[in-house]
C-alpha atoms as a PDB file:
ATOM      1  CA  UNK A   1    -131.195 -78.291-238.463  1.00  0.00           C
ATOM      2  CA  UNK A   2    -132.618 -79.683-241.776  1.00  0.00           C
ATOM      3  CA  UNK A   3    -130.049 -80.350-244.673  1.00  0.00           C
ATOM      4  CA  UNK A   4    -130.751 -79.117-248.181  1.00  0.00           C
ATOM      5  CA  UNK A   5    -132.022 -80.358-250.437  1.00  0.00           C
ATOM      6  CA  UNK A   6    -129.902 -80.581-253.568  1.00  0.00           C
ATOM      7  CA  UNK A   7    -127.603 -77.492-252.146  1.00  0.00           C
ATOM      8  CA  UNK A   8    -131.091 -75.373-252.176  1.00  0.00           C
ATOM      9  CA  UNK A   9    -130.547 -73.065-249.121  1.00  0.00           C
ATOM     10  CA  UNK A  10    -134.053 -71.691-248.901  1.00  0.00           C
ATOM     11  CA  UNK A  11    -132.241 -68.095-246.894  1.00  0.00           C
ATOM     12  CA  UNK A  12    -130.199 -67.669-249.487  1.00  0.00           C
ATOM     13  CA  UNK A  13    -132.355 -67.984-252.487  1.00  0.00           C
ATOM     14  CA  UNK A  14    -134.940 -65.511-251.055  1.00  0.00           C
ATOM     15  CA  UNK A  15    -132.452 -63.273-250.357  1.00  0.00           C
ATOM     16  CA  UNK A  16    -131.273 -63.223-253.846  1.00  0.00           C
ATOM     17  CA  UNK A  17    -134.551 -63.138-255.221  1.00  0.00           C
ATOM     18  CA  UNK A  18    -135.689 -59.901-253.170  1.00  0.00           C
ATOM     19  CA  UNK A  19    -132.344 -58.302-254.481  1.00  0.00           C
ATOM     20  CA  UNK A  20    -133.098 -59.357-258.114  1.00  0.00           C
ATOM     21  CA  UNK A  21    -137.065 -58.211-257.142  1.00  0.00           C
ATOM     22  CA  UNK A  22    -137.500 -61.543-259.193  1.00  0.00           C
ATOM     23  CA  UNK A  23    -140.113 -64.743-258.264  1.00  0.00           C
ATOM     24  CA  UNK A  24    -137.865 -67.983-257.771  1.00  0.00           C
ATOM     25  CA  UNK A  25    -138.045 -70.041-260.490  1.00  0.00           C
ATOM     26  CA  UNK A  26    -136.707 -73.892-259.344  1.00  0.00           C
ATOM     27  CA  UNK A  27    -134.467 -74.992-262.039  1.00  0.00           C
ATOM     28  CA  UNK A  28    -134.061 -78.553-260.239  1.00  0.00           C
ATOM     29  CA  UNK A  29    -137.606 -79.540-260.796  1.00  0.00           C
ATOM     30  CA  UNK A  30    -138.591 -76.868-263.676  1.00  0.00           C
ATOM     31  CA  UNK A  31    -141.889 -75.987-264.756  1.00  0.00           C
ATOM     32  CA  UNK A  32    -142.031 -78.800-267.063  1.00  0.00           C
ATOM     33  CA  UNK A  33    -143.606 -82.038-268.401  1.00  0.00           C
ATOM     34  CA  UNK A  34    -139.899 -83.889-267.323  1.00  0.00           C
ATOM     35  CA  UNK A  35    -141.013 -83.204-264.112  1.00  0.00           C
ATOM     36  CA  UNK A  36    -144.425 -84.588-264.305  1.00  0.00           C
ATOM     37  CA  UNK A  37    -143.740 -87.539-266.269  1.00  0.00           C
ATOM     38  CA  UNK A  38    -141.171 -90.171-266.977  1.00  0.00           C
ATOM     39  CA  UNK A  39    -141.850 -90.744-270.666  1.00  0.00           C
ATOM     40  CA  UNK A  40    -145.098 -89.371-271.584  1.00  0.00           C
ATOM     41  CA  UNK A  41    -145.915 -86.056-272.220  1.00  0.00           C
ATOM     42  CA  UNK A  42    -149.145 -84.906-271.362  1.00  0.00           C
ATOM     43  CA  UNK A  43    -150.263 -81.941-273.451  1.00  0.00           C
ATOM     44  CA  UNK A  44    -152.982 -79.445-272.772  1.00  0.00           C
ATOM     45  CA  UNK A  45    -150.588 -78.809-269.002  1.00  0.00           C
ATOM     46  CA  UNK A  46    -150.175 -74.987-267.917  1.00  0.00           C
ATOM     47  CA  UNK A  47    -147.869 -74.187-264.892  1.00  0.00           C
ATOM     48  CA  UNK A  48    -149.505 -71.415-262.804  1.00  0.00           C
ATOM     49  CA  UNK A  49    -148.886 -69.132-259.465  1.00  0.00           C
ATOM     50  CA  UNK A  50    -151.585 -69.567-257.013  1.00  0.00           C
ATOM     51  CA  UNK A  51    -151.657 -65.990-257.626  1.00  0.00           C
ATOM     52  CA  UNK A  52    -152.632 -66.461-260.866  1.00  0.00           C
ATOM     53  CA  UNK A  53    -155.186 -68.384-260.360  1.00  0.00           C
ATOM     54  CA  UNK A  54    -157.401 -67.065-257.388  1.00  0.00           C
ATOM     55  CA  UNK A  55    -157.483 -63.452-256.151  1.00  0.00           C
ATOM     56  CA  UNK A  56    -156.167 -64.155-252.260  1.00  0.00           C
ATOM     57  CA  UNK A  57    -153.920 -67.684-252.268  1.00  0.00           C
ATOM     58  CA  UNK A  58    -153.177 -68.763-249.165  1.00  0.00           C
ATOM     59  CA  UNK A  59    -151.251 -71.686-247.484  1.00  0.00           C
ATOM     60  CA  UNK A  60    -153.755 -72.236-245.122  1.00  0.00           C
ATOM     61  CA  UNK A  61    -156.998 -71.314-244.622  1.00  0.00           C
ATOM     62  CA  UNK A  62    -158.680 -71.960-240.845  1.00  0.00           C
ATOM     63  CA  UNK A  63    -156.508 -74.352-240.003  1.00  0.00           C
ATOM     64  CA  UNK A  64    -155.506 -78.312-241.453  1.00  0.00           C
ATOM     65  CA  UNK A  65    -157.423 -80.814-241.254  1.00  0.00           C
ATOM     66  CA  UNK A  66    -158.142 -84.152-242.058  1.00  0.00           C
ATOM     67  CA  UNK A  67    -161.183 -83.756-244.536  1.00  0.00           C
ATOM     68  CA  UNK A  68    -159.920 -80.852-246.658  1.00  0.00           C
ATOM     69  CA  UNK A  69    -157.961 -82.872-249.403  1.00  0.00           C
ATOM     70  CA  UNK A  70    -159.153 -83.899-252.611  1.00  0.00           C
ATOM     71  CA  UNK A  71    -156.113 -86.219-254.535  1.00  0.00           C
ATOM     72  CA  UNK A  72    -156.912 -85.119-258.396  1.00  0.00           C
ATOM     73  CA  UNK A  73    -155.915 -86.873-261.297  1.00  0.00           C
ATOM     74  CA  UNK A  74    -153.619 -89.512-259.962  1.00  0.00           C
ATOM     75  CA  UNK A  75    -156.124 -90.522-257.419  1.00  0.00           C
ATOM     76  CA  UNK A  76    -152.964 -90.512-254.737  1.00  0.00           C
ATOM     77  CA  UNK A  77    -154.931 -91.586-251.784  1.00  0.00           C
ATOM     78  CA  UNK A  78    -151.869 -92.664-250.337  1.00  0.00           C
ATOM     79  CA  UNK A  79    -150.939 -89.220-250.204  1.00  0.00           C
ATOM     80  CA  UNK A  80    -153.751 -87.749-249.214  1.00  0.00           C
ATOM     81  CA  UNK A  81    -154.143 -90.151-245.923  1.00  0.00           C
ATOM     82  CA  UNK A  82    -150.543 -89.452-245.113  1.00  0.00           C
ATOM     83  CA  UNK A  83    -151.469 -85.645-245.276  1.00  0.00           C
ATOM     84  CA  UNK A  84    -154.592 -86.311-243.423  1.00  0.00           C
ATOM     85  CA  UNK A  85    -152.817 -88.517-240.900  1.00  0.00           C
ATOM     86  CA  UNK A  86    -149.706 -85.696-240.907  1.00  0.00           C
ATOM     87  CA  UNK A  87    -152.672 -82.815-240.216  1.00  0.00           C
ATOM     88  CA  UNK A  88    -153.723 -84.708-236.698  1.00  0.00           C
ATOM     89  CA  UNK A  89    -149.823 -84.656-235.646  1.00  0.00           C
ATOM     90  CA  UNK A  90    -149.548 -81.204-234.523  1.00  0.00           C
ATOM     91  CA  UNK A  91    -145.778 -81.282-233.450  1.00  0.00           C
ATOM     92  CA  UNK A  92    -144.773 -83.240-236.722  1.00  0.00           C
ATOM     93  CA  UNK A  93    -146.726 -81.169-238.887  1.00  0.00           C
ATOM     94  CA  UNK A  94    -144.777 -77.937-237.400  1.00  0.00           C
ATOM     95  CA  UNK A  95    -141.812 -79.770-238.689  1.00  0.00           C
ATOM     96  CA  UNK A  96    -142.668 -80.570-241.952  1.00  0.00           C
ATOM     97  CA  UNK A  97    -144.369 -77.221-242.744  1.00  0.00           C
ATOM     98  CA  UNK A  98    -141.683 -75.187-240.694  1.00  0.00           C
ATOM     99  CA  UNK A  99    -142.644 -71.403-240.322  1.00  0.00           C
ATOM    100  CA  UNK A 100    -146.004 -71.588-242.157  1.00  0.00           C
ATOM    101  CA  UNK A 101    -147.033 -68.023-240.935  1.00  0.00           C
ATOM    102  CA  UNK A 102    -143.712 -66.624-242.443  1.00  0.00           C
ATOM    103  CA  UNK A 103    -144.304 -68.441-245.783  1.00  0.00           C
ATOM    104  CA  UNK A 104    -147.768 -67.497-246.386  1.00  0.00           C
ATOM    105  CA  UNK A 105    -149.334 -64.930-248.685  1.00  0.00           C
ATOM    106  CA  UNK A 106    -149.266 -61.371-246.774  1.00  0.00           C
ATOM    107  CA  UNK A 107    -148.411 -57.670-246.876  1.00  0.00           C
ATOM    108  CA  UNK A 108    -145.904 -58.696-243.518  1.00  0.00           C
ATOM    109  CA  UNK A 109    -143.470 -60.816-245.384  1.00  0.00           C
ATOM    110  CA  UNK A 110    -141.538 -60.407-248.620  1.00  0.00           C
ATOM    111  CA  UNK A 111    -142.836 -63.387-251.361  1.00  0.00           C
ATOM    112  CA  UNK A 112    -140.481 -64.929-253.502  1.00  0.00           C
ATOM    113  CA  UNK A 113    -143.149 -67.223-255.002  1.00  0.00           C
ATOM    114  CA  UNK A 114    -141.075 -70.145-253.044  1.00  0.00           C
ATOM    115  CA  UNK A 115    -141.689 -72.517-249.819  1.00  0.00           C
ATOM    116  CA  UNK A 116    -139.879 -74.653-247.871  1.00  0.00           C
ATOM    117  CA  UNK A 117    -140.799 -78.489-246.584  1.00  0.00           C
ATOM    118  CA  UNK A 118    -139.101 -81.155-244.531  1.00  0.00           C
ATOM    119  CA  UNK A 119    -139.176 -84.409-245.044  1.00  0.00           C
ATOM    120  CA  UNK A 120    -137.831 -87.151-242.651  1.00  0.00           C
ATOM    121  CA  UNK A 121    -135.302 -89.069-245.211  1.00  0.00           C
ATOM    122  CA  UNK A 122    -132.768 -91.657-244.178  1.00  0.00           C
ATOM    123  CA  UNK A 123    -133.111 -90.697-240.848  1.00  0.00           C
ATOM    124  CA  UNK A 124    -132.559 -87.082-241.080  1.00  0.00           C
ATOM    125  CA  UNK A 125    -134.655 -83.911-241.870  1.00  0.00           C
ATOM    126  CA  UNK A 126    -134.237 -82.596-245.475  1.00  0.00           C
ATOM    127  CA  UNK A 127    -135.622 -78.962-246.122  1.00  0.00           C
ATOM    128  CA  UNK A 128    -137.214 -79.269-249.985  1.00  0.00           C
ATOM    129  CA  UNK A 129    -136.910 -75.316-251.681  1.00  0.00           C
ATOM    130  CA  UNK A 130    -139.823 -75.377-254.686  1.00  0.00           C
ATOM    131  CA  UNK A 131    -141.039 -72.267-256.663  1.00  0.00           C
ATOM    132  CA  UNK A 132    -145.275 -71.781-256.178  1.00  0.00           C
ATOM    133  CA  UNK A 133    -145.553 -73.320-259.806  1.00  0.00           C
ATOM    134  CA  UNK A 134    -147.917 -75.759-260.133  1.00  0.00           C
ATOM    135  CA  UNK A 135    -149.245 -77.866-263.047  1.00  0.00           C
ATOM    136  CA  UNK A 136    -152.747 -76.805-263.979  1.00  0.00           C
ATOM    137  CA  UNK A 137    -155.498 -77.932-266.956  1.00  0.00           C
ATOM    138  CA  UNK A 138    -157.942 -75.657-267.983  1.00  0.00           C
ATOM    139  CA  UNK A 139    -157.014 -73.335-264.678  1.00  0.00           C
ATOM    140  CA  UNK A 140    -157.708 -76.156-262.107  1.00  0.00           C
ATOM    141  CA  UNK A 141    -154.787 -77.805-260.370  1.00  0.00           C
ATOM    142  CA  UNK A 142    -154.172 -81.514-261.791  1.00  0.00           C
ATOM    143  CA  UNK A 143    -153.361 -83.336-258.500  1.00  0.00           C
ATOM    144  CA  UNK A 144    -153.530 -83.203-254.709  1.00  0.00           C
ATOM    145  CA  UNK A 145    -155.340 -79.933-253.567  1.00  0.00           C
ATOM    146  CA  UNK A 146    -157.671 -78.535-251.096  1.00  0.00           C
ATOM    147  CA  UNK A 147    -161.472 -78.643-251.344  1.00  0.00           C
ATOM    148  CA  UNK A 148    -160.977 -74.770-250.904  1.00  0.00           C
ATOM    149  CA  UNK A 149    -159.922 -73.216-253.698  1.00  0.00           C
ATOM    150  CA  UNK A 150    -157.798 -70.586-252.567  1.00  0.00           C
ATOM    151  CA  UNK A 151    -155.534 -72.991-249.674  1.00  0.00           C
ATOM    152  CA  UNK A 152    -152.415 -74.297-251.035  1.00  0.00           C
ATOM    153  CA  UNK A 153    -150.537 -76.619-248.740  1.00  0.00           C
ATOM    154  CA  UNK A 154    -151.269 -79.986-250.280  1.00  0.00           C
ATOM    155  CA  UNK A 155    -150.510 -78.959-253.970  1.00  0.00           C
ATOM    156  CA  UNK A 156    -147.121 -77.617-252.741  1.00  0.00           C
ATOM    157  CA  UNK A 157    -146.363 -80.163-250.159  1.00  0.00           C
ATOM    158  CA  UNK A 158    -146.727 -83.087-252.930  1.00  0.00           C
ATOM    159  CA  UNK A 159    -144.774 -80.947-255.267  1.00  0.00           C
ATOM    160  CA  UNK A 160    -142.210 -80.739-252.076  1.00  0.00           C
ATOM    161  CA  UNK A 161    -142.455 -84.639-251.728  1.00  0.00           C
ATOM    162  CA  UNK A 162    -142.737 -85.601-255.741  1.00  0.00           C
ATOM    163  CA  UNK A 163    -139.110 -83.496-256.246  1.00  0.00           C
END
């Protein structure tokens, strides 16, 4: 069993959010430049809901693969051939992206506008809770994201790692 991430229990959260009938809003890595950057502060940044910016989001789309990464403004290729190497590990991949079908954009599950990641840190699993949020200029996501535009897994796993 993963531990959480700064106290975030993802169960719980959901659960209070579908009470509330609110989206989760992550106020330990907010919607905000301070996340982003360390001094600077880039203007001309929007934070958007994959919802809000293509008609059917999804977490996946046909699968993951190896080619369907494209690693934006920073250029993070590290990132992106960790991902790529991660998508060719089936069994570690289930891992890190635990319950992907449950987590993805449907009329079967309740959304929260949240996810869940684990990361292997220190020799343990740590489960990551982030809100969909992501940081967007001119409606196209800044960093890692797929080649198509309406898959979400890299954008959200490097939000997942960068918190």
């Amino acid at each position: 069993m993963p531990k959480n991430f700064r106290g975030q229990d993802y169960s719980a959260i959901k659960k209070s959010c579908l009470k509330k009938g609110e989206l989760f809003e992550d106020l330990e890595f907010p919607a905000s430049s301070k996340s982003l950057f360390y001094t600077k502060v880039d203007s001309g940044i929007e934070w958007m809901r994959p919802k809000e910016l293509c008609k059917v989001p999804k977490l996946i789309v046909e699968g993951v693969t190896c080619d369907d990464l494209n690693p934006g403004e920073l250029g993070n290729s590290w990132f992106v051939t960790a991902c790529s190497s991660l998508a060719q590990e089936k069994k570690i991949w289930a891992k890190v992206i635990p319950d992907y079908k449950l987590q993805e954009w449907d009329d079967k599950n309740a959304y929260v506008g949240m996810f869940k990641f684990n990361f292997w840190r220190f020799g343990q699993w740590i489960e990551v809770v982030i809100d969909d949020r992501l940081p967007v200029r001119e409606g196209k996501l800044i960093f890692c994201h797929s080649k198509s535009r309406n898959e979400f897994w890299s954008a959200l796993l490097e939000k997942a790692y960068a918190k």
